[in-house]
PDB file of N, CA and C in Angstrom:
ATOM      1  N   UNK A   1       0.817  -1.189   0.000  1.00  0.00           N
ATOM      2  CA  UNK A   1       0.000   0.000   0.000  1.00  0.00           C
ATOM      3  C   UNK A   1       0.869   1.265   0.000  1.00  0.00           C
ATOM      4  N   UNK A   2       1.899   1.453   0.883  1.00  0.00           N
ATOM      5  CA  UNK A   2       2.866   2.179   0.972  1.00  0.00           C
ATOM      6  C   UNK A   2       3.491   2.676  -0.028  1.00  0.00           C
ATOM      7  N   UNK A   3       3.587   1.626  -1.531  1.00  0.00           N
ATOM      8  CA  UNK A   3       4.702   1.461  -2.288  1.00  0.00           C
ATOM      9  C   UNK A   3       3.206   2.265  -3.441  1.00  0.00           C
ATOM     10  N   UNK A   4       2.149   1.740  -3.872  1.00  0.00           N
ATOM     11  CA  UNK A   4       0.978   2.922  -3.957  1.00  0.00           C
ATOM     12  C   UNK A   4       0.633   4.189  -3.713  1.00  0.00           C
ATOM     13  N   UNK A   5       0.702   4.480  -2.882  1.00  0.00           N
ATOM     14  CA  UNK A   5       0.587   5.721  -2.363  1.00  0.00           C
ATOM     15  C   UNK A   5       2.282   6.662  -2.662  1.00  0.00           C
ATOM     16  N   UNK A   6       3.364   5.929  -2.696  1.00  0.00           N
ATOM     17  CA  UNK A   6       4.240   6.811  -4.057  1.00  0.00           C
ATOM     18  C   UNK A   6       4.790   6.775  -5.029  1.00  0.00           C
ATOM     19  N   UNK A   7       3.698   5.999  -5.610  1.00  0.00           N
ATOM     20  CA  UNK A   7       3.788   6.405  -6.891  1.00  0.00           C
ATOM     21  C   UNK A   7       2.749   7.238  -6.958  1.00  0.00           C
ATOM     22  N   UNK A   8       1.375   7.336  -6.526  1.00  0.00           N
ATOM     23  CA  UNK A   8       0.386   8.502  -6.421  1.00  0.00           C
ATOM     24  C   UNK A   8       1.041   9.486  -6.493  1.00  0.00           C
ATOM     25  N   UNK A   9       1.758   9.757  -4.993  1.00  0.00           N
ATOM     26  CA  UNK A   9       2.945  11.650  -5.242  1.00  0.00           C
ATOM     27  C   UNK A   9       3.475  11.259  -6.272  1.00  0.00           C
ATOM     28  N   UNK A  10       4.447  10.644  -6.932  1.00  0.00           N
ATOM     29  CA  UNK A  10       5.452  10.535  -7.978  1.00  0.00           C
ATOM     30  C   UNK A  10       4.497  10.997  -8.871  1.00  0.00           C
ATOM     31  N   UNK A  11       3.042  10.648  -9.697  1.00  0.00           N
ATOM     32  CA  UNK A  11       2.202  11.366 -10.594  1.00  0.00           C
ATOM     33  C   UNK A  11       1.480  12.081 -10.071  1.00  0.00           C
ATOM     34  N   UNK A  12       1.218  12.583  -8.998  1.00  0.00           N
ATOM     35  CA  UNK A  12       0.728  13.916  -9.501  1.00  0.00           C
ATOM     36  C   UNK A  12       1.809  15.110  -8.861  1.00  0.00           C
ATOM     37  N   UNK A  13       2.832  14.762  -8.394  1.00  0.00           N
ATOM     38  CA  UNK A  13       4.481  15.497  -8.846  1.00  0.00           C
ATOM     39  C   UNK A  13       4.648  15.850 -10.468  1.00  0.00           C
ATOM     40  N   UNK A  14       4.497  15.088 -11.194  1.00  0.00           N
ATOM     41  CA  UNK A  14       4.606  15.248 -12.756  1.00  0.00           C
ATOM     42  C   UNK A  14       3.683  16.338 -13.141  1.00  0.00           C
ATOM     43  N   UNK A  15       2.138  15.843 -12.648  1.00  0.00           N
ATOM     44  CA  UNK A  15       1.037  16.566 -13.309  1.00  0.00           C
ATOM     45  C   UNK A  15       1.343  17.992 -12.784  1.00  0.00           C
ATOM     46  N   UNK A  16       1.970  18.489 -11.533  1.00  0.00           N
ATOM     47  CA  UNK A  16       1.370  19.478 -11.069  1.00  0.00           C
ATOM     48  C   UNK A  16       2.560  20.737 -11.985  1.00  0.00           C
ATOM     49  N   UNK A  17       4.240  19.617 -12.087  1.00  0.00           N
ATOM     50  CA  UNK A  17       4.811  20.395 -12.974  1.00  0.00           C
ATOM     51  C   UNK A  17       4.402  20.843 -14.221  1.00  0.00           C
ATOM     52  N   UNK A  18       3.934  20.258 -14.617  1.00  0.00           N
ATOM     53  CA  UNK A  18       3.369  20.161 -16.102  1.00  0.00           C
ATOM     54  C   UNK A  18       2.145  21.167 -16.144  1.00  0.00           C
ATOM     55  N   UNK A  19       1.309  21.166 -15.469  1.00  0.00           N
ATOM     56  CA  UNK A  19       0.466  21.998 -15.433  1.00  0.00           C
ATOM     57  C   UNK A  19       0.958  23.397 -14.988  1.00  0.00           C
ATOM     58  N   UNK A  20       2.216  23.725 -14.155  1.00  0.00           N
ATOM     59  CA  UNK A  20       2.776  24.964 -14.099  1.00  0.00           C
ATOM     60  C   UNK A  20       3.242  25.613 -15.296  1.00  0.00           C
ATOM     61  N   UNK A  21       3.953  24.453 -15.757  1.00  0.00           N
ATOM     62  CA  UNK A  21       4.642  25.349 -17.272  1.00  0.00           C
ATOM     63  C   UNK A  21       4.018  25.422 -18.317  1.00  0.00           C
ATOM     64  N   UNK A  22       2.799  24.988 -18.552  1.00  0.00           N
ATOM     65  CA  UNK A  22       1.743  25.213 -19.412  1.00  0.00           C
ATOM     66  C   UNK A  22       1.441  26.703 -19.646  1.00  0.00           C
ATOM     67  N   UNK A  23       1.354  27.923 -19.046  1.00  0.00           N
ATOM     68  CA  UNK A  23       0.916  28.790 -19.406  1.00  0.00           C
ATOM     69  C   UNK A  23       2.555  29.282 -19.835  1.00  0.00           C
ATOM     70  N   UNK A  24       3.447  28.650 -19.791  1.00  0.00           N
ATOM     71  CA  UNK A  24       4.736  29.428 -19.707  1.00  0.00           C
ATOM     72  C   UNK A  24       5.004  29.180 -21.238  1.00  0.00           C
ATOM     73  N   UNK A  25       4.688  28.006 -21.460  1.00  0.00           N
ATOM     74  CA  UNK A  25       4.429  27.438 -23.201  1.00  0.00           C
ATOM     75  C   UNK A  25       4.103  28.215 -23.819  1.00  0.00           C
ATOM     76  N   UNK A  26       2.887  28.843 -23.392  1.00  0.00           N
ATOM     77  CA  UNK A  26       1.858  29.492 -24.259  1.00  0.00           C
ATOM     78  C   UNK A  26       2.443  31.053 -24.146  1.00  0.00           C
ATOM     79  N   UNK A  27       2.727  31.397 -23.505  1.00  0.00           N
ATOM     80  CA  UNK A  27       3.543  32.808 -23.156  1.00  0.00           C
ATOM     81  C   UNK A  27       4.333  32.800 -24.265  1.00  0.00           C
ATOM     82  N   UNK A  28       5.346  31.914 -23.623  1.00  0.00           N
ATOM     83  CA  UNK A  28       6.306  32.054 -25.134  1.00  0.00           C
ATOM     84  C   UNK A  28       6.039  32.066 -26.484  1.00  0.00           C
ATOM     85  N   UNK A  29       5.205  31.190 -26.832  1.00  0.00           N
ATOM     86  CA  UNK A  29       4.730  30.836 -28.184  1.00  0.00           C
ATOM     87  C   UNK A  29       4.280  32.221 -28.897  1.00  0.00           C
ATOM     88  N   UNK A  30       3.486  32.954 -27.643  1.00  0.00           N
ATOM     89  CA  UNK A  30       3.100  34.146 -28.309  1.00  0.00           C
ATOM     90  C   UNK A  30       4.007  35.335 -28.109  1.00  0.00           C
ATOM     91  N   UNK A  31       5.016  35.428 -27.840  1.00  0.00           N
ATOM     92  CA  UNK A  31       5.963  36.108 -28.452  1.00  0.00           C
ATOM     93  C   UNK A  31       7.071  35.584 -29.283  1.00  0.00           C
ATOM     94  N   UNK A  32       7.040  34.633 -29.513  1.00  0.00           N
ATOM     95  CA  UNK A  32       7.843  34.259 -30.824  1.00  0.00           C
ATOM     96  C   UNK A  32       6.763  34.408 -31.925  1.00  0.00           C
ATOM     97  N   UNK A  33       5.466  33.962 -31.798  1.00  0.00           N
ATOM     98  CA  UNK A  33       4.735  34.319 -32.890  1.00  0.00           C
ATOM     99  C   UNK A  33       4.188  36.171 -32.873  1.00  0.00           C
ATOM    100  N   UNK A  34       4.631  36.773 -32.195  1.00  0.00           N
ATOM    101  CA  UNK A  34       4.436  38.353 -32.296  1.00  0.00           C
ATOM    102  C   UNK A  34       6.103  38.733 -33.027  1.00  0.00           C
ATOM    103  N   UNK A  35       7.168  37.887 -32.785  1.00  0.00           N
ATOM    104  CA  UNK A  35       8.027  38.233 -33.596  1.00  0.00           C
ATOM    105  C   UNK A  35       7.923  37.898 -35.168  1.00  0.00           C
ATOM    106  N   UNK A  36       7.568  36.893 -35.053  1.00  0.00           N
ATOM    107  CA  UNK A  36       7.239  36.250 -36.769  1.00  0.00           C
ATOM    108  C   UNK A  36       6.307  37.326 -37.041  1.00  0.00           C
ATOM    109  N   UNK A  37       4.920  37.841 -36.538  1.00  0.00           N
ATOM    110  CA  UNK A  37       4.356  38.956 -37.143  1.00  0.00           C
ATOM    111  C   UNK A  37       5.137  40.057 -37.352  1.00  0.00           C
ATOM    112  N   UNK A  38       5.783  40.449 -36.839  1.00  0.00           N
ATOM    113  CA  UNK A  38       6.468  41.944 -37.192  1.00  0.00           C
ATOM    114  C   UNK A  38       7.374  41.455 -37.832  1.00  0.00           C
ATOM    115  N   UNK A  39       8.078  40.469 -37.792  1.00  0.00           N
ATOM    116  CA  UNK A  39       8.973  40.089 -38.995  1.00  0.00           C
ATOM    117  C   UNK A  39       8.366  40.024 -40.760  1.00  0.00           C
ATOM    118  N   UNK A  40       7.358  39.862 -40.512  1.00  0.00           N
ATOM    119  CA  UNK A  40       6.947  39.773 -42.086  1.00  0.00           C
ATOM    120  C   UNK A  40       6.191  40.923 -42.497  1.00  0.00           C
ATOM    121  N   UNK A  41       5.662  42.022 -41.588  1.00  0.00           N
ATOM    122  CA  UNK A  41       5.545  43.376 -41.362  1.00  0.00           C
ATOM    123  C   UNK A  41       6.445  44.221 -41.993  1.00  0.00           C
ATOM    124  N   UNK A  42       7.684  44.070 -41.541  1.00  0.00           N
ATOM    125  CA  UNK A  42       8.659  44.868 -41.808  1.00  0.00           C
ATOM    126  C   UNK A  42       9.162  44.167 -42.798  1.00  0.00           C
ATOM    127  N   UNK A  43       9.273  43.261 -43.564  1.00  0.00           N
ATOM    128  CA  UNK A  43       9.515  42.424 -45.137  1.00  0.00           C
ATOM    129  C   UNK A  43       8.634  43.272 -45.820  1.00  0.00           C
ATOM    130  N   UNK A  44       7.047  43.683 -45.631  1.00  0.00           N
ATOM    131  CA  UNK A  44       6.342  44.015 -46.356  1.00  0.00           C
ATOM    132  C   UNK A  44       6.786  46.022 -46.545  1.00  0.00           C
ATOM    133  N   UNK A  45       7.097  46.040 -45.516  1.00  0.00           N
ATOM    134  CA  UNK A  45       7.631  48.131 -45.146  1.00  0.00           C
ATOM    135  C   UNK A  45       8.910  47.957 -45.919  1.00  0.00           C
ATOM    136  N   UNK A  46       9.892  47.088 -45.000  1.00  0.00           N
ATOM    137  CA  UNK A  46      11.081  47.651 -46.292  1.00  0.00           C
ATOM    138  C   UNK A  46      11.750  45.952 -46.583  1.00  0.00           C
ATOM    139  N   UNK A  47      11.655  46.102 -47.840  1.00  0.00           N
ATOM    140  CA  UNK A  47      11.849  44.497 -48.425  1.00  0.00           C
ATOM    141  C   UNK A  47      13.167  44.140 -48.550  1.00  0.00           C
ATOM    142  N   UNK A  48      13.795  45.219 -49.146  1.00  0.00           N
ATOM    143  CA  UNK A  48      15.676  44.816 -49.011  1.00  0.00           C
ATOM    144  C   UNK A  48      15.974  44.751 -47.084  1.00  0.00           C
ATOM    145  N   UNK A  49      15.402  44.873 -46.659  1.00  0.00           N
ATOM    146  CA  UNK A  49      15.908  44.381 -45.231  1.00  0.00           C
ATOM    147  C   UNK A  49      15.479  42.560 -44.843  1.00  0.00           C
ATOM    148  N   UNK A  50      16.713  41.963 -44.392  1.00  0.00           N
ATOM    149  CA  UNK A  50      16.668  40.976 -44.007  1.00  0.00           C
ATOM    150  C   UNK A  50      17.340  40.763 -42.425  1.00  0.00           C
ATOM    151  N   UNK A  51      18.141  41.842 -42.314  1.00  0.00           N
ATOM    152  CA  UNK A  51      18.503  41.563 -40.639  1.00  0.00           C
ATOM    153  C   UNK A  51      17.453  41.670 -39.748  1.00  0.00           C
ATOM    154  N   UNK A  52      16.779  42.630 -39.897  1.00  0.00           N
ATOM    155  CA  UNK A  52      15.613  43.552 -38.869  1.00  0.00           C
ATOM    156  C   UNK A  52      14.464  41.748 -38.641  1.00  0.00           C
ATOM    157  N   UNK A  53      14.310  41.435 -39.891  1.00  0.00           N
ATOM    158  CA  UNK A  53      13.088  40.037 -39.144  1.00  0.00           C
ATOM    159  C   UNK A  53      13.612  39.140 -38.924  1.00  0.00           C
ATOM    160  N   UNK A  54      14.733  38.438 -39.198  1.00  0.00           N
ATOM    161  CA  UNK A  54      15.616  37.710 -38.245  1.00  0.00           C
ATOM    162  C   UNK A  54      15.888  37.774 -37.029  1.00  0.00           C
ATOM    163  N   UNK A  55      16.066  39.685 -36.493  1.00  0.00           N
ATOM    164  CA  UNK A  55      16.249  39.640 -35.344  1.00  0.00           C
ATOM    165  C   UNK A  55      15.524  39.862 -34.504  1.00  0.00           C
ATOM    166  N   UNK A  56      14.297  40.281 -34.775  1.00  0.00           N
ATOM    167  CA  UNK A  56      12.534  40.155 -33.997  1.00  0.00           C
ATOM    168  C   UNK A  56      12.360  38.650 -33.781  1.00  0.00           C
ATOM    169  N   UNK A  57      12.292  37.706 -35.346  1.00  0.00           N
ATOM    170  CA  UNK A  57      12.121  36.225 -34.517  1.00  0.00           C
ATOM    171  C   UNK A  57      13.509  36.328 -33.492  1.00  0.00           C
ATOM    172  N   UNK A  58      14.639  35.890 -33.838  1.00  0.00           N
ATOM    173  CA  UNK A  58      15.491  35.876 -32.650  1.00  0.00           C
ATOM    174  C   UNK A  58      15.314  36.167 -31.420  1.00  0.00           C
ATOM    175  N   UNK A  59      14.495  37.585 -31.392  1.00  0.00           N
ATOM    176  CA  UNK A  59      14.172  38.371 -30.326  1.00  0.00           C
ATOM    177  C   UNK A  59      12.913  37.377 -29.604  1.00  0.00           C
ATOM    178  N   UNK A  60      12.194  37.229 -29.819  1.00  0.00           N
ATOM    179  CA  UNK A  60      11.302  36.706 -29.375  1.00  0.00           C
ATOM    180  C   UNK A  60      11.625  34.662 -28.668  1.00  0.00           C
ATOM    181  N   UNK A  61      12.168  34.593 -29.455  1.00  0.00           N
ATOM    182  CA  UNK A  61      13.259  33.393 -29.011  1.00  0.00           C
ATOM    183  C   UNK A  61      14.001  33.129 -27.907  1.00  0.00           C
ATOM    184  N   UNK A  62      14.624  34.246 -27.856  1.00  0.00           N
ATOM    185  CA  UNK A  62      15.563  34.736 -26.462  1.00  0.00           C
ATOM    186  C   UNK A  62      14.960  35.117 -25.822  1.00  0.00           C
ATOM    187  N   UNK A  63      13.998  35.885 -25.710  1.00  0.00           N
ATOM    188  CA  UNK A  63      13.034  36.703 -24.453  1.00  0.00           C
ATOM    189  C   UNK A  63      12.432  35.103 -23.915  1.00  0.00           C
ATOM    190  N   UNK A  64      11.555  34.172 -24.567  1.00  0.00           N
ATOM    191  CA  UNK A  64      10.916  33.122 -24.452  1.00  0.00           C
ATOM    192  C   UNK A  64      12.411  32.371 -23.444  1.00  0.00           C
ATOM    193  N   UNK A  65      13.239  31.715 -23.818  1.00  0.00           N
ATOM    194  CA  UNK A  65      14.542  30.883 -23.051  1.00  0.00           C
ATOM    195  C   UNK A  65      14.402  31.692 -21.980  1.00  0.00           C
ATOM    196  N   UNK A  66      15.293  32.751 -21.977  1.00  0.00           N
ATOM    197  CA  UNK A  66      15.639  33.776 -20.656  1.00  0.00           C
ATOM    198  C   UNK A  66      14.579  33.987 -19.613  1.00  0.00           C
ATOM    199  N   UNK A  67      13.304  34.051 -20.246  1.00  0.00           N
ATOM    200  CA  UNK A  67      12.215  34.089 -19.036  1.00  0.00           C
ATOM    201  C   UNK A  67      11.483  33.029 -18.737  1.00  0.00           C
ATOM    202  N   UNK A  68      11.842  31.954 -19.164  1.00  0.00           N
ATOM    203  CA  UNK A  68      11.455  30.473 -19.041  1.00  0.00           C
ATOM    204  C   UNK A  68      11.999  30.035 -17.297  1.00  0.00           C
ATOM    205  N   UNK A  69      10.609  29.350 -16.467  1.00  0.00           N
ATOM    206  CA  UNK A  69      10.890  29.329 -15.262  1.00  0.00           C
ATOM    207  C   UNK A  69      11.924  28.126 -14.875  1.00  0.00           C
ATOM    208  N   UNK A  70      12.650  27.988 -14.042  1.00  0.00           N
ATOM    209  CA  UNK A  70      13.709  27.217 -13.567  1.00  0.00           C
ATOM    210  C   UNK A  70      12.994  26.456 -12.239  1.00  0.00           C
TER     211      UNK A  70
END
């Protein structure tokens, strides 16, 4: 019974992580996808530029890692 009851904590230890970083997913996602929007924004404003939306996705990439919880 003992040996039941942890593996119970052992899953819902998993679930409860998992359910923390879920909104952290979604956080990120939407600033990498707010970089991909202004990246193809600024393709459409000035078209000979290729550094500027590289470095919005990038940007949004790095902000997402760096503020990703530990």
């Amino acid at each position: 019974m003992i040996e039941q009851v942890l593996k119970n904590l052992t899953v819902q230890n998993i679930i409860d992580v998992n359910a923390a970083q879920k909104p952290f997913f979604n956080l990120a996602l939407l600033k990498i996808a707010i970089g991909v929007l202004l990246a193809i924004v600024s393709m459409v404003i000035l078209p000979g530029q290729v550094i500027l939306p590289v470095g919005l996705i990038a940007g949004g990439i790095i902000t997402a890692v760096i503020k990703r919880p530990r």
